[in-house]
C-alpha atoms as a PDB file:
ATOM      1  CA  UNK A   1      -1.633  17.398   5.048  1.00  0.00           C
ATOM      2  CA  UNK A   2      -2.125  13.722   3.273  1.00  0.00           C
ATOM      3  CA  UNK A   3      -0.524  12.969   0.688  1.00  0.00           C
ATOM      4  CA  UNK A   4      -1.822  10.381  -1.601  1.00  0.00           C
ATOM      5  CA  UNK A   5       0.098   8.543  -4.256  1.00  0.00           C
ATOM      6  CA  UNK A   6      -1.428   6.267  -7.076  1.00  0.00           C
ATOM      7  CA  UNK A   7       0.362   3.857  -8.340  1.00  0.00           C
ATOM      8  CA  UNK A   8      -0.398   2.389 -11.048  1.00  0.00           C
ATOM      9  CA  UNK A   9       0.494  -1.250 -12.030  1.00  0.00           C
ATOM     10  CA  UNK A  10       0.961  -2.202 -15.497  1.00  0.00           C
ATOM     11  CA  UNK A  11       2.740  -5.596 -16.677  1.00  0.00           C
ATOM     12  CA  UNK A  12       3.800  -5.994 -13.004  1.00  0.00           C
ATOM     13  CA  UNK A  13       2.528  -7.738 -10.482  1.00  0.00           C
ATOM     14  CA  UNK A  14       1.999  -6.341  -6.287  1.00  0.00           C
ATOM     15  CA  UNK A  15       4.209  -9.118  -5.446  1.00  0.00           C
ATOM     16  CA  UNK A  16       7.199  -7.466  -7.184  1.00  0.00           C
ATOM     17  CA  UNK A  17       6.379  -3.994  -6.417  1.00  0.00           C
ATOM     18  CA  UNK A  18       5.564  -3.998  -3.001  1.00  0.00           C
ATOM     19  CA  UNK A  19       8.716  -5.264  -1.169  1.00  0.00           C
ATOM     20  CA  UNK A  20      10.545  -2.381  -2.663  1.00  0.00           C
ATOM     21  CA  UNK A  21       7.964  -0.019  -1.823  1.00  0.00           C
ATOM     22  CA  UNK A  22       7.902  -1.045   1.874  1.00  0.00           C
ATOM     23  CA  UNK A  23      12.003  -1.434   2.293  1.00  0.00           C
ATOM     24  CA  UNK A  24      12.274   2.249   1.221  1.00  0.00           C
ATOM     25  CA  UNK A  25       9.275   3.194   3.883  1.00  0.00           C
ATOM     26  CA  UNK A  26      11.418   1.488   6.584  1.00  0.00           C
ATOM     27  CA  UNK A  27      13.829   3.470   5.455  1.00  0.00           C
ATOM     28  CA  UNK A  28      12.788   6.247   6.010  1.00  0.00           C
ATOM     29  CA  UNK A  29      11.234   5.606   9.601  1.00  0.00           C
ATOM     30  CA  UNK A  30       7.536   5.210   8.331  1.00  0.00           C
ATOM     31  CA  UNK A  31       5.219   3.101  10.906  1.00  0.00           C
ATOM     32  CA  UNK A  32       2.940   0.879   7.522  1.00  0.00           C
ATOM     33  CA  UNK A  33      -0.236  -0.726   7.500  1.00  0.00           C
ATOM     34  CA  UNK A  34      -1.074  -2.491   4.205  1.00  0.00           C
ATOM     35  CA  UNK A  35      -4.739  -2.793   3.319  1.00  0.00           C
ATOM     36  CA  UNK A  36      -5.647  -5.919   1.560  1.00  0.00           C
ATOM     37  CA  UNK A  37      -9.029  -7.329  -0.006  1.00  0.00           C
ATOM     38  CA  UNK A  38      -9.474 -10.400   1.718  1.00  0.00           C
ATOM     39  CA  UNK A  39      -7.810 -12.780   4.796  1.00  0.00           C
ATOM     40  CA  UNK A  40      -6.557 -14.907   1.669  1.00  0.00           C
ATOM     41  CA  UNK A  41      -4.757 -11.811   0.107  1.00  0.00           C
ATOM     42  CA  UNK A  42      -3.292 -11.191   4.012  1.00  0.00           C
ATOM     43  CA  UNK A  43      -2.062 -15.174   4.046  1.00  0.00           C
ATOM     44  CA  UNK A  44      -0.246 -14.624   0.709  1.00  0.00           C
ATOM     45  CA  UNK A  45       1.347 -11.522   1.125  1.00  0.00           C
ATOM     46  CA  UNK A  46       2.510 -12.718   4.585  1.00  0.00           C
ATOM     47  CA  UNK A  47       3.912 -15.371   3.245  1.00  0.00           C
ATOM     48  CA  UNK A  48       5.367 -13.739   0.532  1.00  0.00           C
ATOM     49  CA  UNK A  49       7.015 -10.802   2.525  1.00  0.00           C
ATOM     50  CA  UNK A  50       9.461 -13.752   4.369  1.00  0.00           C
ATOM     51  CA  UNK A  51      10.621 -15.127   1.233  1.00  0.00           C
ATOM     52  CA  UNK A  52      10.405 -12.523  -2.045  1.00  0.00           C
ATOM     53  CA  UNK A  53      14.316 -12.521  -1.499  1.00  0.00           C
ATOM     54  CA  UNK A  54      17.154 -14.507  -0.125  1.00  0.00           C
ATOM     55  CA  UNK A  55      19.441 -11.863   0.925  1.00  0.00           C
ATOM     56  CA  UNK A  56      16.359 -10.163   2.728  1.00  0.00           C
ATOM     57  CA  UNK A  57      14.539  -9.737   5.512  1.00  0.00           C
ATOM     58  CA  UNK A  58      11.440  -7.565   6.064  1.00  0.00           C
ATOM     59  CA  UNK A  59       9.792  -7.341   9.470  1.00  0.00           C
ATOM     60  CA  UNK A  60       6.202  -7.321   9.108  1.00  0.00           C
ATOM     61  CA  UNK A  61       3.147  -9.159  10.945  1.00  0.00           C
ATOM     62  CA  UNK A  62      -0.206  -9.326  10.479  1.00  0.00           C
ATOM     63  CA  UNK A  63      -3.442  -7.648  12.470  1.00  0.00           C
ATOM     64  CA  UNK A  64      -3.965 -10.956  14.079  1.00  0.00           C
ATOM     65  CA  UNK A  65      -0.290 -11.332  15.659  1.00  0.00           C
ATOM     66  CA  UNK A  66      -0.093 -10.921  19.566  1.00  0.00           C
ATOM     67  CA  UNK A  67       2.534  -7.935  19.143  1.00  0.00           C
ATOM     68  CA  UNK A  68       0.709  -5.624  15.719  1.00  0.00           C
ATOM     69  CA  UNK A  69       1.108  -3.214  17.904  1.00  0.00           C
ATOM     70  CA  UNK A  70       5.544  -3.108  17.818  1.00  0.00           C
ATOM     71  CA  UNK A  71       5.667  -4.227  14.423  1.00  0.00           C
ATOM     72  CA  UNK A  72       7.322  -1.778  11.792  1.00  0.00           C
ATOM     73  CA  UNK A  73       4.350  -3.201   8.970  1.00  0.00           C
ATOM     74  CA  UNK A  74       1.277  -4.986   9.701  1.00  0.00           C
ATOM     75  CA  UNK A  75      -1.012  -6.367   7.021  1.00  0.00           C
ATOM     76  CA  UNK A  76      -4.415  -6.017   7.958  1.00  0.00           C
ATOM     77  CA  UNK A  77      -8.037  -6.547   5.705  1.00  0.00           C
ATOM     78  CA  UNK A  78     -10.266  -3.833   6.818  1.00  0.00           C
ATOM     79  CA  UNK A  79      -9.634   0.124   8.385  1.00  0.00           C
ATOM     80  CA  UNK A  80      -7.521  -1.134  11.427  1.00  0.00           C
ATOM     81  CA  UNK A  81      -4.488   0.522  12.688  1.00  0.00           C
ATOM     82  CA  UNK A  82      -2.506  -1.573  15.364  1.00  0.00           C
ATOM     83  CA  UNK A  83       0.985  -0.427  14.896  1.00  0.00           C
ATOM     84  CA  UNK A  84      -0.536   3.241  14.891  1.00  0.00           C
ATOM     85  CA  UNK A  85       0.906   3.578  11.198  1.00  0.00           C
ATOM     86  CA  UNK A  86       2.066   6.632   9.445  1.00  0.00           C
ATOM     87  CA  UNK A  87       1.657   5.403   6.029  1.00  0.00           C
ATOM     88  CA  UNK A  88      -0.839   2.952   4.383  1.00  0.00           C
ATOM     89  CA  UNK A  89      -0.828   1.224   1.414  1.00  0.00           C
ATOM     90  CA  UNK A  90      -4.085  -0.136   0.085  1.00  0.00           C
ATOM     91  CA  UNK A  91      -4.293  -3.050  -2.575  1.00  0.00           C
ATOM     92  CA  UNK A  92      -6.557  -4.666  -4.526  1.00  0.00           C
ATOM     93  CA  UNK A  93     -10.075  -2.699  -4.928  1.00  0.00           C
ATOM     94  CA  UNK A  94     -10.010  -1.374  -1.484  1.00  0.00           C
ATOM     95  CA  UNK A  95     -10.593   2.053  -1.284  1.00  0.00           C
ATOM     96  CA  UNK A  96      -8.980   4.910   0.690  1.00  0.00           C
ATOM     97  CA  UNK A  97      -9.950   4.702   4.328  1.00  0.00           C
ATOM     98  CA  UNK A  98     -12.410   7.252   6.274  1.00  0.00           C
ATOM     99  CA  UNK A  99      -9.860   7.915   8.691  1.00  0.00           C
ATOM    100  CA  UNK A 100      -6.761   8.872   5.719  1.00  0.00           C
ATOM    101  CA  UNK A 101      -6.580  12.086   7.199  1.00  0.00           C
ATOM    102  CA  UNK A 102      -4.509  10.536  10.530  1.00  0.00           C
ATOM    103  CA  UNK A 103      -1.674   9.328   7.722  1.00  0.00           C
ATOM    104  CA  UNK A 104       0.829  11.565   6.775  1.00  0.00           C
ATOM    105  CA  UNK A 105       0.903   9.260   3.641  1.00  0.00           C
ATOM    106  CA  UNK A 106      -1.983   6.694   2.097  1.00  0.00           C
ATOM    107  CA  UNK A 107      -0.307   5.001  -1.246  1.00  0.00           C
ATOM    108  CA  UNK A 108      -2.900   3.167  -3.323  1.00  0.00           C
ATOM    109  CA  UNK A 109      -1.517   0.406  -5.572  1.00  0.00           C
ATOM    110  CA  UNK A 110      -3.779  -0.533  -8.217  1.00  0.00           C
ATOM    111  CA  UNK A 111      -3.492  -3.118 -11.430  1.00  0.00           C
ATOM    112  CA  UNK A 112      -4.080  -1.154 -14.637  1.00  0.00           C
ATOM    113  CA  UNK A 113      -5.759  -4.438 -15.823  1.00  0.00           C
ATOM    114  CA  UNK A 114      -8.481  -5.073 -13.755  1.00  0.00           C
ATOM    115  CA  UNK A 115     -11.615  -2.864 -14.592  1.00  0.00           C
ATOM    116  CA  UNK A 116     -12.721  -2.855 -10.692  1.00  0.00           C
ATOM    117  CA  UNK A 117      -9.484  -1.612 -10.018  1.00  0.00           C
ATOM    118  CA  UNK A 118      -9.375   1.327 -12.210  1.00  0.00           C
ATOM    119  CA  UNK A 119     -12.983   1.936 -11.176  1.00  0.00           C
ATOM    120  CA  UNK A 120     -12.006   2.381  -7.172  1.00  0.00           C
ATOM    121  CA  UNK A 121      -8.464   4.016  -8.093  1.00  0.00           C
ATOM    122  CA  UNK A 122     -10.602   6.602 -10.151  1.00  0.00           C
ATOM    123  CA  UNK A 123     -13.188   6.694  -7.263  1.00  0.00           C
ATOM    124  CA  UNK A 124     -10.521   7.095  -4.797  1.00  0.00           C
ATOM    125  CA  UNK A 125      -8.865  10.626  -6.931  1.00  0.00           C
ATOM    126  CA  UNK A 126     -11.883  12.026  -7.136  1.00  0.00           C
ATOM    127  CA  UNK A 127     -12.493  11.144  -2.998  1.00  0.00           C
ATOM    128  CA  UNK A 128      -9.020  12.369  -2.294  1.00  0.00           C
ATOM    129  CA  UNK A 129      -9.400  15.374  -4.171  1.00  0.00           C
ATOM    130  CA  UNK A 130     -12.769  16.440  -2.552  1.00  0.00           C
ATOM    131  CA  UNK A 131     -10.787  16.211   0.689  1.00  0.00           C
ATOM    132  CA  UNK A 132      -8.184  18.353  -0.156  1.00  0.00           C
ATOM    133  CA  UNK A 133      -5.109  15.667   0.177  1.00  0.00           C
ATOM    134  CA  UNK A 134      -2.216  16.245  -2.502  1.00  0.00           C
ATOM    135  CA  UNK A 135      -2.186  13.255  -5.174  1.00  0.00           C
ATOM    136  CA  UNK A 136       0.267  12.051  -7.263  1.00  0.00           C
ATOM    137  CA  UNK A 137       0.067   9.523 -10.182  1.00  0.00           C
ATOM    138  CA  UNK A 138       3.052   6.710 -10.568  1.00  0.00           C
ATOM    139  CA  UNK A 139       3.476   4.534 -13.351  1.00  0.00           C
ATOM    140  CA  UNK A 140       6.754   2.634 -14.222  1.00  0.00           C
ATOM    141  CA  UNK A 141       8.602   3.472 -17.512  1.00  0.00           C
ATOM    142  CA  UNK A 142      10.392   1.112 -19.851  1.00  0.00           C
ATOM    143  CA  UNK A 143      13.409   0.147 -17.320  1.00  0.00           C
ATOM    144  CA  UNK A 144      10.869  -0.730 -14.687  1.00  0.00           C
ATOM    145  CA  UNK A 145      11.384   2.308 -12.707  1.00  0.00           C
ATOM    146  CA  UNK A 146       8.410   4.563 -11.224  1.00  0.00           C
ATOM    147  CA  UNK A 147       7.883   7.850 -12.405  1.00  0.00           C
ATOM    148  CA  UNK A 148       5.619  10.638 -11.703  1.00  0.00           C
ATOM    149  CA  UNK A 149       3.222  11.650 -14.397  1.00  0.00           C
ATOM    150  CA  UNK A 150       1.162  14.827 -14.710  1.00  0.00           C
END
């Protein structure tokens, strides 16, 4: 069964949050695709991915890359599954994909602050519910760390 996570982002940014979130996928042996809003929000989180840390590296390509297919995380903008992904995050205001049932995991990141946001994350529970996937809410306490809420 899918298993959907919220998380919810409050005085953070996806920037911060995200490398984390994907290292610990790796980890774990997870195949990712990362839904974005836009080619623009693709370009920055690309770029971002090669150089949120110095003592880092996370392999990850985009949809448009010659070999999606073998990398470990692709970034794509729309429903698209080249690496044939186990897990998929979705940012911004994009919602949870038709096909979420193929995922063993969909985690939707969402900024607290931004009224469209809330709007599809709410959307989005109520979607995942009617579906029968498990969801969890995520939200970070006062060191910074996630932690499930109820």
């Amino acid at each position: 069964m899918t298993e959907v996570l919220f998380y919810h982002l409050q005085d953070t940014t996806l920037e911060k949050v995200l490398p984390p979130l994907l290292e610990k996928s790796l980890e774990r042996g997870w195949r990712v695709a990362v839904q974005t809003g836009s080619e623009e929000r693709v370009e920055a989180l690309d770029a971002h991915l090669w150089t949120y840390r110095d003592d880092s590296f996370l392999p990850h390509g985009t949809w448009r890359d010659g070999d999606a297919a073998d990398q470990p995380v692709v970034l794509v903008m729309n429903e698209a599954n080249p690496n044939q992904a186990n897990v998929r995050f979705v940012v911004d205001t994009a919602g949870l994909p038709e096909d979420s049932a193929t995922y063993d995991r969909v985690v939707l990141v969402f900024n607290g602050e931004d009224d469209e946001a809330l709007t599809v994350a709410r959307a989005a529970w109520t979607d995942s519910k009617s579906r029968g996937f498990e969801r969890t809410y995520w939200q970070t306490d006062e060191r910074g760390r996630w932690q499930r809420r109820d």
